[in-house]
Protein backbone atom coordinates (compact mmCIF):
# COMPACT_ATOMS: atom_id res chain seq x y z
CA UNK A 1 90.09 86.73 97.27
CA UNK A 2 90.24 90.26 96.39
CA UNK A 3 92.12 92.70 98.60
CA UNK A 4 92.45 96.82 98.32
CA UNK A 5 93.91 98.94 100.02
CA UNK A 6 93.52 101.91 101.10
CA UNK A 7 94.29 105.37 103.37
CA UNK A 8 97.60 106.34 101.92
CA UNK A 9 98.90 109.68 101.57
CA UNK A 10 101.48 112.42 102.17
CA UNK A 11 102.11 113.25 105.52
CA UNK A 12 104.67 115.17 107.58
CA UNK A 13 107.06 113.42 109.96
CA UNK A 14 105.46 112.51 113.12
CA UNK A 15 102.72 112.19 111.48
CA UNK A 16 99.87 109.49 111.02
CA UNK A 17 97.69 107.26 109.06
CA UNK A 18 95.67 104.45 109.20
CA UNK A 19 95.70 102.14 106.12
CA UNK A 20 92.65 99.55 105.92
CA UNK A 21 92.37 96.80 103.52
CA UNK A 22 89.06 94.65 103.21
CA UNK A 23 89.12 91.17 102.06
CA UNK A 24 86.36 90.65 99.10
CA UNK A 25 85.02 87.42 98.12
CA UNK A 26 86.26 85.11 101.24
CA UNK A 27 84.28 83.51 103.59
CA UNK A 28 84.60 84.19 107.52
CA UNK A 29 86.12 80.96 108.87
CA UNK A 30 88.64 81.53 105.94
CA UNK A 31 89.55 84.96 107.13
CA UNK A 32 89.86 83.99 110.51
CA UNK A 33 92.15 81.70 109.73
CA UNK A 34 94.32 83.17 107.84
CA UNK A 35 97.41 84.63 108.65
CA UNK A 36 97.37 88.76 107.64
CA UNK A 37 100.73 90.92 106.93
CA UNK A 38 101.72 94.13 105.83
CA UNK A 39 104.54 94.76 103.22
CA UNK A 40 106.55 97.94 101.87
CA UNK A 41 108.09 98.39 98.67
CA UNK A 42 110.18 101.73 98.67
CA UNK A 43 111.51 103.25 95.46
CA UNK A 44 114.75 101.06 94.22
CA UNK A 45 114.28 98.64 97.14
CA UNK A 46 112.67 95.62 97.39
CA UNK A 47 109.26 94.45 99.17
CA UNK A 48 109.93 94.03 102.93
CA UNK A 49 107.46 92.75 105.66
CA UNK A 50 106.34 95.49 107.67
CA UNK A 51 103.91 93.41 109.90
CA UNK A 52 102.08 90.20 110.62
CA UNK A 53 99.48 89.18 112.29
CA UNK A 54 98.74 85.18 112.88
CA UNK A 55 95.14 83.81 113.09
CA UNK A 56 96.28 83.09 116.53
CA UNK A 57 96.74 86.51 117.05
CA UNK A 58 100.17 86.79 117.75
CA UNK A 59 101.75 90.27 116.45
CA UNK A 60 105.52 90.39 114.22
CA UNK A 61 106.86 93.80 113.41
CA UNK A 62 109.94 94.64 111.48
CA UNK A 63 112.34 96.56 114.17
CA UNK A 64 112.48 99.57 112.52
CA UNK A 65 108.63 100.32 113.15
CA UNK A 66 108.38 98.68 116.80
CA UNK A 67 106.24 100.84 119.09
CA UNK A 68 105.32 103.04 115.87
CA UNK A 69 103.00 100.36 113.69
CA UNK A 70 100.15 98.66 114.68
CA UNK A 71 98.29 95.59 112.83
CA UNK A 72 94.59 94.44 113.68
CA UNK A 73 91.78 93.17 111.99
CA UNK A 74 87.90 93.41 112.10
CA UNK A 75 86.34 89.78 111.24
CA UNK A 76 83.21 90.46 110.46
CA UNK A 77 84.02 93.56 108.85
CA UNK A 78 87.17 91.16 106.54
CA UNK A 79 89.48 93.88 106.82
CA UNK A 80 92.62 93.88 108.40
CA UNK A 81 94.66 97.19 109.44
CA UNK A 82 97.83 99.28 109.81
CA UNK A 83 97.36 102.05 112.62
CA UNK A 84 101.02 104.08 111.69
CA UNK A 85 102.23 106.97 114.39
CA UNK A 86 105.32 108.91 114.60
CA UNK A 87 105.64 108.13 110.56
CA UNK A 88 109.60 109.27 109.83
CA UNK A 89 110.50 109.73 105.91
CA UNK A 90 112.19 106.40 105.99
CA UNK A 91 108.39 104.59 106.18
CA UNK A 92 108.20 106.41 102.62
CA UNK A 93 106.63 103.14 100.41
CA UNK A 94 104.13 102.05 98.37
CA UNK A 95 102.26 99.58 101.10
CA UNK A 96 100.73 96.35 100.31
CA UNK A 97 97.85 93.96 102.63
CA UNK A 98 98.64 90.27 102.02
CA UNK A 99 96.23 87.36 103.17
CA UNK A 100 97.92 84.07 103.44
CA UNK A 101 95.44 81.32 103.62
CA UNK A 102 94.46 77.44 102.74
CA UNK A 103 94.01 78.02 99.79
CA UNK A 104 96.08 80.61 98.60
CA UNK A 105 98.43 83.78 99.15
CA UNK A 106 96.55 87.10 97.94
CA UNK A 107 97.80 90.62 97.23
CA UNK A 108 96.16 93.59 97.19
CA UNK A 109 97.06 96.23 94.91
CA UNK A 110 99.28 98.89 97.35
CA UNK A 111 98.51 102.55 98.72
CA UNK A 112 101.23 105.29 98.14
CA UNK A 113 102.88 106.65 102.01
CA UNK A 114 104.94 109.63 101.57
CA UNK A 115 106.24 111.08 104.50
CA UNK A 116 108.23 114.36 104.24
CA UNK A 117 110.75 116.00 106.65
């Protein structure tokens, strides 16, 4: 599985972006069922989850971006998202799409969100 994403950038706060990630070289019923996420990694910190999304479709957000972050996917187009409003310097991170499936636990190399005040 090969993941990339993409749609980072440097935005002002209250701002907003959209980051996509398509899934390469998985097959449908795999992507379906596999369980899609969001992580952050901000400059001296460590990589937090930001989102998940289940292949039931159940939806779990870190508190600090509740009401602000939304994650979907597309199945047939593989790609899952992260719709981001009301971005505050604090979401400042490189951002990384992670499929979690059967066979495997993929990462995608991350998109740069810089957010100024």
């Amino acid at each position: 599985v090969q993941l990339q994403a993409s749609g980072g950038g440097s935005v002002q706060a209250g701002g907003s972006l959209k980051l996509s990630c398509p899934a390469r070289r998985i097959i449908l019923s795999t992507f379906i069922s596999s369980r899609m996420a969001w992580y952050r990694q901000a400059p001296g910190k460590q990589r937090e989850l930001v989102a998940e999304l289940s292949s039931g479709g159940s939806t779990n957000y870190q508190d600090s971006v509740k009401g602000r972050f939304t994650i979907s996917k597309d199945n047939a187009k593989r790609t899952v998202y992260l719709q981001m409003n009301s971005l505050e310097p604090e979401d400042t991170a490189v951002y990384y799409c992670n499929v979690e499936s059967g066979s495997g636990h993929y990462w995608g190399q991350g998109t740069l969100v810089t957010v100024s005040s």
